[in-house]
PDB file of N, CA and C in Angstrom:
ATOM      1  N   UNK A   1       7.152 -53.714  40.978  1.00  0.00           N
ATOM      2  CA  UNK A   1       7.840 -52.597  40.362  1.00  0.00           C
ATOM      3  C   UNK A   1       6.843 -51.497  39.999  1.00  0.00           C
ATOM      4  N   UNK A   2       5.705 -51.750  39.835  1.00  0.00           N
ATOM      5  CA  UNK A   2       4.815 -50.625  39.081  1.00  0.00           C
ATOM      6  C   UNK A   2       3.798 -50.113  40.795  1.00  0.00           C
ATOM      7  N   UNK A   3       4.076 -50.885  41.322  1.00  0.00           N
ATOM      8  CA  UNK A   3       3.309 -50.140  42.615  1.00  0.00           C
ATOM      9  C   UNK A   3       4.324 -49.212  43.160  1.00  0.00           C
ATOM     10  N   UNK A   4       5.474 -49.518  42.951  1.00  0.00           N
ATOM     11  CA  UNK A   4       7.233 -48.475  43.301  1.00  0.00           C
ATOM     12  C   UNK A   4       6.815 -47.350  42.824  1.00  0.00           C
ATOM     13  N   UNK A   5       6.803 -47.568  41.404  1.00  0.00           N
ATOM     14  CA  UNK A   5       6.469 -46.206  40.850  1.00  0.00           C
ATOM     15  C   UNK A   5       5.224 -45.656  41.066  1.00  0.00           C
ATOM     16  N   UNK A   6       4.140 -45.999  41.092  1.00  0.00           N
ATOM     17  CA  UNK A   6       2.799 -45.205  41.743  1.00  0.00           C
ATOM     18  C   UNK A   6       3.412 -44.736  42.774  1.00  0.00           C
ATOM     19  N   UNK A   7       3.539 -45.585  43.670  1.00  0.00           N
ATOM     20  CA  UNK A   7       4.059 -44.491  45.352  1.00  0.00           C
ATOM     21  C   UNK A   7       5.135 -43.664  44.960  1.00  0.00           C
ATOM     22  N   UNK A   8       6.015 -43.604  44.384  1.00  0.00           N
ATOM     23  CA  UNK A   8       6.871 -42.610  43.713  1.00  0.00           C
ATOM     24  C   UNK A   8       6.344 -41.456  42.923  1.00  0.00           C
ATOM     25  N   UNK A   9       5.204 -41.970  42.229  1.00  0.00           N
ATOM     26  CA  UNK A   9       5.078 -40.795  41.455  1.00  0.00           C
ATOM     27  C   UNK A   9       4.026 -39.847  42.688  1.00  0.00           C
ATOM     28  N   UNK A  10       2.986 -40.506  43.590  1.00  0.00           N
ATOM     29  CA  UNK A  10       2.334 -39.961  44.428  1.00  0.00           C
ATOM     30  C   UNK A  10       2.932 -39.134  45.294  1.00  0.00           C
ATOM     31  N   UNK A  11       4.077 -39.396  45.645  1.00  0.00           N
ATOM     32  CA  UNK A  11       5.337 -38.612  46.461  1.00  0.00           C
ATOM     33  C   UNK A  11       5.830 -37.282  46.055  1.00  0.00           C
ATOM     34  N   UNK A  12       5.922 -37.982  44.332  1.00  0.00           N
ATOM     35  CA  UNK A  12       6.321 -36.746  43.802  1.00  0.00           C
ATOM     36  C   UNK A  12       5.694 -35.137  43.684  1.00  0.00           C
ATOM     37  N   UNK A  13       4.530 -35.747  43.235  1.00  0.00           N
ATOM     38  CA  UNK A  13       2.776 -34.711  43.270  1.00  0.00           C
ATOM     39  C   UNK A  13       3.008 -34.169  44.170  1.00  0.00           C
ATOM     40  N   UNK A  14       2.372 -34.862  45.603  1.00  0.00           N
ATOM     41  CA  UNK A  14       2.280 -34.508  46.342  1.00  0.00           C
ATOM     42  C   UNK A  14       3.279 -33.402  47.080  1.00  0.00           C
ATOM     43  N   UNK A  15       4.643 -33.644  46.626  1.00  0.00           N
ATOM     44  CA  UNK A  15       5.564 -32.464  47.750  1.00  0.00           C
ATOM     45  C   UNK A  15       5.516 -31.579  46.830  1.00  0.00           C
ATOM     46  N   UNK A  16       5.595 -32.069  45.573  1.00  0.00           N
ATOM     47  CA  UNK A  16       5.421 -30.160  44.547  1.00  0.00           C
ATOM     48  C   UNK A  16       3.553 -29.779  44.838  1.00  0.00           C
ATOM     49  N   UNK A  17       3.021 -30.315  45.047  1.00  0.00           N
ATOM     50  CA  UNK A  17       1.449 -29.197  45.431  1.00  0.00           C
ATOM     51  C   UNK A  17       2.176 -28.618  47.038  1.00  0.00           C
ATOM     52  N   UNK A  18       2.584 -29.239  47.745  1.00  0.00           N
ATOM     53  CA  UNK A  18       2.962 -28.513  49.199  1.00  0.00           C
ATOM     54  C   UNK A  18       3.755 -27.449  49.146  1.00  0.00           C
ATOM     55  N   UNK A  19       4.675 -27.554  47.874  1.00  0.00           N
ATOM     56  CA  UNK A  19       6.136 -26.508  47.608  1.00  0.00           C
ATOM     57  C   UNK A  19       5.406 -25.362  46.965  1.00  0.00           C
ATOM     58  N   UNK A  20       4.298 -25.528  46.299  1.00  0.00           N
ATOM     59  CA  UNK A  20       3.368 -24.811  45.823  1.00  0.00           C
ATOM     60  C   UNK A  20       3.263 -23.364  46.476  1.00  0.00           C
ATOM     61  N   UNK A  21       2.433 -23.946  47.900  1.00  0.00           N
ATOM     62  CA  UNK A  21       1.713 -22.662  48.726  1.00  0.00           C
ATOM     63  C   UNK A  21       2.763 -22.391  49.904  1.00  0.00           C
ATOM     64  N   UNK A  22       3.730 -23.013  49.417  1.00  0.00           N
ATOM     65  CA  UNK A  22       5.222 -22.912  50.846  1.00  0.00           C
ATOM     66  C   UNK A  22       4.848 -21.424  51.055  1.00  0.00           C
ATOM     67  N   UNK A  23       5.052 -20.196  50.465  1.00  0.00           N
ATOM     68  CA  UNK A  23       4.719 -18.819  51.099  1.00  0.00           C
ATOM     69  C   UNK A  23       3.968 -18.473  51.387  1.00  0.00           C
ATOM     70  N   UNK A  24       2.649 -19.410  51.376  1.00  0.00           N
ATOM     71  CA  UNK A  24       1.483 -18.603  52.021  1.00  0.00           C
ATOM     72  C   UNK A  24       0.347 -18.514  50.770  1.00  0.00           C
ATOM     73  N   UNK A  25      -0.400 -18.275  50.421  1.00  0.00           N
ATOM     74  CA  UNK A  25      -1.286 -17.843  49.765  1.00  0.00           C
ATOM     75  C   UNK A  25      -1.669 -16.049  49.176  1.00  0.00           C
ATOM     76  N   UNK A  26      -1.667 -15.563  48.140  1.00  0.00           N
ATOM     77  CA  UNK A  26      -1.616 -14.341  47.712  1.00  0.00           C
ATOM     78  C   UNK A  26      -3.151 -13.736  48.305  1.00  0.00           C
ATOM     79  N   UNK A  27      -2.727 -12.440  48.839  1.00  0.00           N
ATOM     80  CA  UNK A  27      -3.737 -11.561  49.172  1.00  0.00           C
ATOM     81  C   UNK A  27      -4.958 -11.384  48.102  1.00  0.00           C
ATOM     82  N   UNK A  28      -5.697 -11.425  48.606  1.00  0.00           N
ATOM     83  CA  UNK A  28      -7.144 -10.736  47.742  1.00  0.00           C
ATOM     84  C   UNK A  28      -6.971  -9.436  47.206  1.00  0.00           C
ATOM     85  N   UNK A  29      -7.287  -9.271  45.909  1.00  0.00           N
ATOM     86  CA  UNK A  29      -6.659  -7.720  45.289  1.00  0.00           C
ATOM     87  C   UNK A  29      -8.709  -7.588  45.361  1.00  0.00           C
ATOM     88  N   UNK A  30      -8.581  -6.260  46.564  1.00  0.00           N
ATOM     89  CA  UNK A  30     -10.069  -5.804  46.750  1.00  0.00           C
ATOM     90  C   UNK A  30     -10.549  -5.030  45.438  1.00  0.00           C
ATOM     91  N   UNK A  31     -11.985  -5.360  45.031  1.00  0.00           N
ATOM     92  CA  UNK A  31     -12.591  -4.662  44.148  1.00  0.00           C
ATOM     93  C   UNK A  31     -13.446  -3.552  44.275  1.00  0.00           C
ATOM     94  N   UNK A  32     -13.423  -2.818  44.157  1.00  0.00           N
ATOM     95  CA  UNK A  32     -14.526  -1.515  44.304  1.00  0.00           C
ATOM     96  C   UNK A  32     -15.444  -1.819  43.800  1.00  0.00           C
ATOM     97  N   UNK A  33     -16.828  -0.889  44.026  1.00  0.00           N
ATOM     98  CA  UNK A  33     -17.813  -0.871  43.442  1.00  0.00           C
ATOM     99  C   UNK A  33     -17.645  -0.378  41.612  1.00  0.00           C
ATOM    100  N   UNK A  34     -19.032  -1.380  40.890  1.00  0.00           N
ATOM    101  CA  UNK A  34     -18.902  -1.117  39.660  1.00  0.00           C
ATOM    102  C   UNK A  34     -20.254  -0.056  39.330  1.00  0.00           C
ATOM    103  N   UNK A  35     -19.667   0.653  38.573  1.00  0.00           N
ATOM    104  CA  UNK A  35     -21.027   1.688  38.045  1.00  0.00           C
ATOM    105  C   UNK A  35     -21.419   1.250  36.887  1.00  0.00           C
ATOM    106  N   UNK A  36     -22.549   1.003  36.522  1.00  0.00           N
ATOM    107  CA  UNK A  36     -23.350   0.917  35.239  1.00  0.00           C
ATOM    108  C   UNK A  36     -23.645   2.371  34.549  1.00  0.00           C
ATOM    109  N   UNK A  37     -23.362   2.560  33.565  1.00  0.00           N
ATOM    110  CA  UNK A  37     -23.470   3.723  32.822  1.00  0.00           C
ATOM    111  C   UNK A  37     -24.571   3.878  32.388  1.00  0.00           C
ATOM    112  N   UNK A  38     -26.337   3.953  32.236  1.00  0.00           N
ATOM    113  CA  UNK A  38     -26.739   3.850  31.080  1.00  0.00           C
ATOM    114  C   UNK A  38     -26.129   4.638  29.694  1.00  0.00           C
ATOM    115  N   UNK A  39     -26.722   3.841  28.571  1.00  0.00           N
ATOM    116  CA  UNK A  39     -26.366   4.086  27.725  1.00  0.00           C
ATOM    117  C   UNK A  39     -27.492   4.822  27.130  1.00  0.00           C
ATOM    118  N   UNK A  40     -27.505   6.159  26.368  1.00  0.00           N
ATOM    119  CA  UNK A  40     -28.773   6.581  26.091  1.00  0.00           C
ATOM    120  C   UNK A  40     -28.497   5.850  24.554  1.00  0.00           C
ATOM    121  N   UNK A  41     -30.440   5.414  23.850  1.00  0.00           N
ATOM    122  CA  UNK A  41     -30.391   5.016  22.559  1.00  0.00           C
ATOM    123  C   UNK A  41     -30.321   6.032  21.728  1.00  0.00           C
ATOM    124  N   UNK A  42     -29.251   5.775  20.413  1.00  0.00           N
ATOM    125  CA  UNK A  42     -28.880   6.097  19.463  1.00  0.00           C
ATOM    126  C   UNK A  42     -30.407   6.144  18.373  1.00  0.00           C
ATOM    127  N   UNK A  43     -30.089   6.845  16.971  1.00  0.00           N
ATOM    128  CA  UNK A  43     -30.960   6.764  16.531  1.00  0.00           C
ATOM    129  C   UNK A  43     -30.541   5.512  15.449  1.00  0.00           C
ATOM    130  N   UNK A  44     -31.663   5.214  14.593  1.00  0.00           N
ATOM    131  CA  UNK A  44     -31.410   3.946  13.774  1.00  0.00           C
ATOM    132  C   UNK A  44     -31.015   4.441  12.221  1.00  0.00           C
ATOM    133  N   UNK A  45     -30.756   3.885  11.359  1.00  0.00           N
ATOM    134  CA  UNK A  45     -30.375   3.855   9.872  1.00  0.00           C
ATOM    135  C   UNK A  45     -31.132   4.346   9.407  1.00  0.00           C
ATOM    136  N   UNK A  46     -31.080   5.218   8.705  1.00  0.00           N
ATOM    137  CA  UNK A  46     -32.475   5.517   8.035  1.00  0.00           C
ATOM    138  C   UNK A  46     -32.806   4.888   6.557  1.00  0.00           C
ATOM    139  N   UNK A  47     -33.679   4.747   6.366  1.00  0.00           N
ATOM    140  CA  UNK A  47     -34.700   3.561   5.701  1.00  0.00           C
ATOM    141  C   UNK A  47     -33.997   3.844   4.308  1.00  0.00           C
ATOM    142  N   UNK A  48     -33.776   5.316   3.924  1.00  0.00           N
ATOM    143  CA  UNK A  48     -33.114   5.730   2.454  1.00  0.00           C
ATOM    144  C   UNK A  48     -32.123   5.107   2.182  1.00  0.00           C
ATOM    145  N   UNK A  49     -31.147   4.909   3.398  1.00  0.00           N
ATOM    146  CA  UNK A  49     -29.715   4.561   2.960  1.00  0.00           C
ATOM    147  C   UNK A  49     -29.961   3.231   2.959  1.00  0.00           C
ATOM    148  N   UNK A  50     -30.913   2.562   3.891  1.00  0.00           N
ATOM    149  CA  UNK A  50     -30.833   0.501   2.902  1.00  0.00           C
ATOM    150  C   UNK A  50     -31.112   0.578   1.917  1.00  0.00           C
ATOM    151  N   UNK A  51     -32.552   1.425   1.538  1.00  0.00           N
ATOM    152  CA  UNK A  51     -32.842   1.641  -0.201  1.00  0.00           C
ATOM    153  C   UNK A  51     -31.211   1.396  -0.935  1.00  0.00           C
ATOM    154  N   UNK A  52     -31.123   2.660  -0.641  1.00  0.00           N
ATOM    155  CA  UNK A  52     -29.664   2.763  -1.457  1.00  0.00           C
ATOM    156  C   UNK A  52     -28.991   1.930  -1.758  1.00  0.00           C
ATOM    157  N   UNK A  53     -28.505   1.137  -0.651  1.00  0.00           N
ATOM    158  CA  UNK A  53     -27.585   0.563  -0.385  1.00  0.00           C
ATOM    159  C   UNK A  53     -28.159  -1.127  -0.841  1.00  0.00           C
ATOM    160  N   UNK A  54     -29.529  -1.232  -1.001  1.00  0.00           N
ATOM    161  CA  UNK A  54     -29.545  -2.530  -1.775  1.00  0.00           C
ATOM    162  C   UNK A  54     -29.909  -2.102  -3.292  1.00  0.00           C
ATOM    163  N   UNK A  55     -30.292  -1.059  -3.890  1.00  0.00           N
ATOM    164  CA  UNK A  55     -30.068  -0.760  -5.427  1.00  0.00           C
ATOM    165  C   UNK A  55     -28.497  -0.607  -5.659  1.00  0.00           C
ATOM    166  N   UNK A  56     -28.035  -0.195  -4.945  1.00  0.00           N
ATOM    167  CA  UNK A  56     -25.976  -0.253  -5.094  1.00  0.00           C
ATOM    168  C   UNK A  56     -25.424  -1.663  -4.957  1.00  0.00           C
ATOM    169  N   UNK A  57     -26.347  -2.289  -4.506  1.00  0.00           N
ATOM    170  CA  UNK A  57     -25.818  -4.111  -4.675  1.00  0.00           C
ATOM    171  C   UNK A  57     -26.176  -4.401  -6.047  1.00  0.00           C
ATOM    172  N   UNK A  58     -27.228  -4.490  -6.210  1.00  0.00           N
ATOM    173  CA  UNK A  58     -27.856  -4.883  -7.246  1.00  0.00           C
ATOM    174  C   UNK A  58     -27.307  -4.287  -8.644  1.00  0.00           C
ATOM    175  N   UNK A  59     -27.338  -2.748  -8.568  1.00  0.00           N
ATOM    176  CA  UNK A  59     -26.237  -2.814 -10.025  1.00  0.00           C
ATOM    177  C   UNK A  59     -25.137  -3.279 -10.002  1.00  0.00           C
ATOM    178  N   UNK A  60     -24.108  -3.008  -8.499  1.00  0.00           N
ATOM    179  CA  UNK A  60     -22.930  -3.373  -8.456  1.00  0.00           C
ATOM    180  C   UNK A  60     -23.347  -5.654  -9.028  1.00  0.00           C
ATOM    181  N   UNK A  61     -24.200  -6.041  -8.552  1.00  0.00           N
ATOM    182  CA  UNK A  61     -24.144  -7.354  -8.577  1.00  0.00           C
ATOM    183  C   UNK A  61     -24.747  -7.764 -10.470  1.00  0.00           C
ATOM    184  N   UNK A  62     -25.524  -6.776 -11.380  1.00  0.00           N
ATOM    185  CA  UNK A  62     -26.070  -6.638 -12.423  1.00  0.00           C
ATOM    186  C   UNK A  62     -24.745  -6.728 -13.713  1.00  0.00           C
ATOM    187  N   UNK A  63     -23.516  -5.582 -13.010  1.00  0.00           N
ATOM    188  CA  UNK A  63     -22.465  -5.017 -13.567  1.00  0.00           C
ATOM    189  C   UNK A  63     -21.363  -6.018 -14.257  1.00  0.00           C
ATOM    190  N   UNK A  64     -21.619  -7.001 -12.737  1.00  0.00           N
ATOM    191  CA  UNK A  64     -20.249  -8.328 -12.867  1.00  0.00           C
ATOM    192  C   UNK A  64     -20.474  -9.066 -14.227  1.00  0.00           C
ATOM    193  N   UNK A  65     -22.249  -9.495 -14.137  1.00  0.00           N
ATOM    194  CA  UNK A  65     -22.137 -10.957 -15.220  1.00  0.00           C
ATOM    195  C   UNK A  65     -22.085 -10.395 -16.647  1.00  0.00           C
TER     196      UNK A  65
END
């Protein structure tokens, strides 16, 4: 009984993967060429505003307790 069902279930697989590609297989959607952009560099943070911005922690963090 359990070898019934293996060959049954193998039967089964098998005709749905075939029913699968019944139309054929889908065309290749062609890709064009890709362009790389460079990116020109930006400038960086300036050094004042971390100052700042870690004395603005620090009272903000001084303020709480």
């Amino acid at each position: 009984m359990k070898t019934l069902k293996t060959i049954a279930a193998v039967v089964l697989l098998s005709t749905a993967a075939t029913s699968v590609s019944a139309g054929g297989l889908a065309p290749v959607i062609p890709v064009g060429p890709v362009e790389i952009v460079p990116v020109e560099p930006t400038g960086s943070i300036s050094p004042g505003l971390i100052v700042l911005g870690v004395l603005g922690a620090l009272v903000a963090a001084s303020a709480s307790f």
